[in-house]
Protein backbone atom coordinates (compact mmCIF):
# COMPACT_ATOMS: atom_id res chain seq x y z
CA UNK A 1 -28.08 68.61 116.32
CA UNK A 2 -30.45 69.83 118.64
CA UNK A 3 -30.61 67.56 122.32
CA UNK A 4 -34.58 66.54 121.40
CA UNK A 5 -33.37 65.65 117.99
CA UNK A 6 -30.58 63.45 119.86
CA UNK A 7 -33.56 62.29 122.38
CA UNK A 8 -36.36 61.60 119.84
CA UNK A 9 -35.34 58.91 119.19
CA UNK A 10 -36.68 55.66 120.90
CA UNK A 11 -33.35 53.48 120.80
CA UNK A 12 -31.33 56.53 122.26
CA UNK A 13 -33.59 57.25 124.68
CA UNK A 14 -33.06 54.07 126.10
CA UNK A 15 -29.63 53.84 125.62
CA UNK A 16 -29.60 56.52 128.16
CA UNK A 17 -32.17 54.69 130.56
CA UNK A 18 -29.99 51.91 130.49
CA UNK A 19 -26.53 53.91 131.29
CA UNK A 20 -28.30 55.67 133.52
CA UNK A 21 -28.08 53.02 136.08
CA UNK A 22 -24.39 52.55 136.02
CA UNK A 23 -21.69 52.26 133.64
CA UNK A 24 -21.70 49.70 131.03
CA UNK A 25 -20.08 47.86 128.19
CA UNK A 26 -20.89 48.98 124.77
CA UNK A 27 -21.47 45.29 124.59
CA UNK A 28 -24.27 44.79 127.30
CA UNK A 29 -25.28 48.25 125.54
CA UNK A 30 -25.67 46.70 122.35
CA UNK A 31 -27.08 43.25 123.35
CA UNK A 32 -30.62 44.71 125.39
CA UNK A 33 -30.79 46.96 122.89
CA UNK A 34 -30.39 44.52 119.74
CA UNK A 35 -32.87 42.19 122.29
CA UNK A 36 -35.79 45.02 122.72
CA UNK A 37 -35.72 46.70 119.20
CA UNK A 38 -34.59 44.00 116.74
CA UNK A 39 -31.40 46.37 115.67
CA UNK A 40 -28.44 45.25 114.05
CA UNK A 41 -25.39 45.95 116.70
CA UNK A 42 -23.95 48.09 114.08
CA UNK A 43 -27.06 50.31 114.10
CA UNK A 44 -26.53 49.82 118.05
CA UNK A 45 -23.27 51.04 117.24
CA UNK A 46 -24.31 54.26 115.35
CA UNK A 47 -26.96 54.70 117.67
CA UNK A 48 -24.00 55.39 120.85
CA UNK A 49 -21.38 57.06 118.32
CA UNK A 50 -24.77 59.84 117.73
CA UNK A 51 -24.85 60.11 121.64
CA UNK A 52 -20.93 60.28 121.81
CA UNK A 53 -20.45 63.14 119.21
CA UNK A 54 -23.21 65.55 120.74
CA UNK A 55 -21.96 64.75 124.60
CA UNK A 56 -25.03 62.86 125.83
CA UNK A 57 -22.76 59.71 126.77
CA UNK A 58 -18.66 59.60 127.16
CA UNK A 59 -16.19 56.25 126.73
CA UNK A 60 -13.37 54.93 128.09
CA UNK A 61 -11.25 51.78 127.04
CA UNK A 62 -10.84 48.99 130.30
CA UNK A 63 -9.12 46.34 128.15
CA UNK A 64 -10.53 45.47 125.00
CA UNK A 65 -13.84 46.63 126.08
CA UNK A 66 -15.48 49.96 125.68
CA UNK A 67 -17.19 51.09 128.60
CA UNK A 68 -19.84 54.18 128.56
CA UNK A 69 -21.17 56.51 131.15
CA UNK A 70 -23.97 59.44 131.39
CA UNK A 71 -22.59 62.74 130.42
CA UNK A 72 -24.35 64.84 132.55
CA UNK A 73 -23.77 68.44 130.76
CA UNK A 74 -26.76 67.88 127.64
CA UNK A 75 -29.37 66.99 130.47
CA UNK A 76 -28.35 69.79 132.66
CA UNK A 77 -29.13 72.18 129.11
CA UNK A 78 -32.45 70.16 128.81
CA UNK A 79 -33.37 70.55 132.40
CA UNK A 80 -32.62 74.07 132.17
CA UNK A 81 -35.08 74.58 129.55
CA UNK A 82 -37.77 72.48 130.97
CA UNK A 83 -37.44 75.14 133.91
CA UNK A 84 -39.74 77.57 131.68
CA UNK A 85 -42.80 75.02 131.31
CA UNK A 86 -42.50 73.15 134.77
CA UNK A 87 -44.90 75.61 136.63
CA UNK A 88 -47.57 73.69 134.30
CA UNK A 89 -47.03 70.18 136.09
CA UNK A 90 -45.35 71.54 139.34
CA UNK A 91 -48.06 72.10 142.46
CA UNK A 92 -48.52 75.83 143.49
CA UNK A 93 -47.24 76.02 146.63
CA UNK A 94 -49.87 79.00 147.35
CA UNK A 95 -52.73 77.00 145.82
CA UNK A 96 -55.30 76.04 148.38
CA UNK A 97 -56.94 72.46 148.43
């Protein structure tokens, strides 16, 4: 699956904004998402196993909870490709006002 496949969705996406302020539990994860979108926490569930398999987010166990984190590699690639279009939004430094 292609990363804008991964990202085009709206429930991913913010998955990601909220794991992108720290770590968290798949079940804060799940609750502001099940809160914001009306999802099921399976679909929640589904949702971070999509992000998991294509390396957008990785786990670890810390008891019986399952904590996630930002995998940093996917944006990097995405970043990396925005590279060719940002001279359209990014100021010319040679540009005169």
């Amino acid at each position: 699956m292609h990363a804008f496949d991964i990202l085009g969705d709206p429930v991913r996406r913010r998955i990601l904004e909220l794991l992108a302020t720290g770590e968290r539990a798949a079940g804060d994860v799940g609750a502001a998402v099940q809160a914001e979108f009306g999802i099921t926490q399976s679909a929640v569930s589904q949702h971070l196993k999509v992000l998991r398999s294509n390396g957008f987010v990785q786990v670890r166990p810390e008891g019986n909870r399952r904590v996630y984190t930002v995998a940093p590699d996917p944006l990097r690639e995405i970043d990396a490709w925005l590279d060719h279009f940002r001279r359209f939004w990014a100021p010319d430094p040679d540009a005169r006002t």
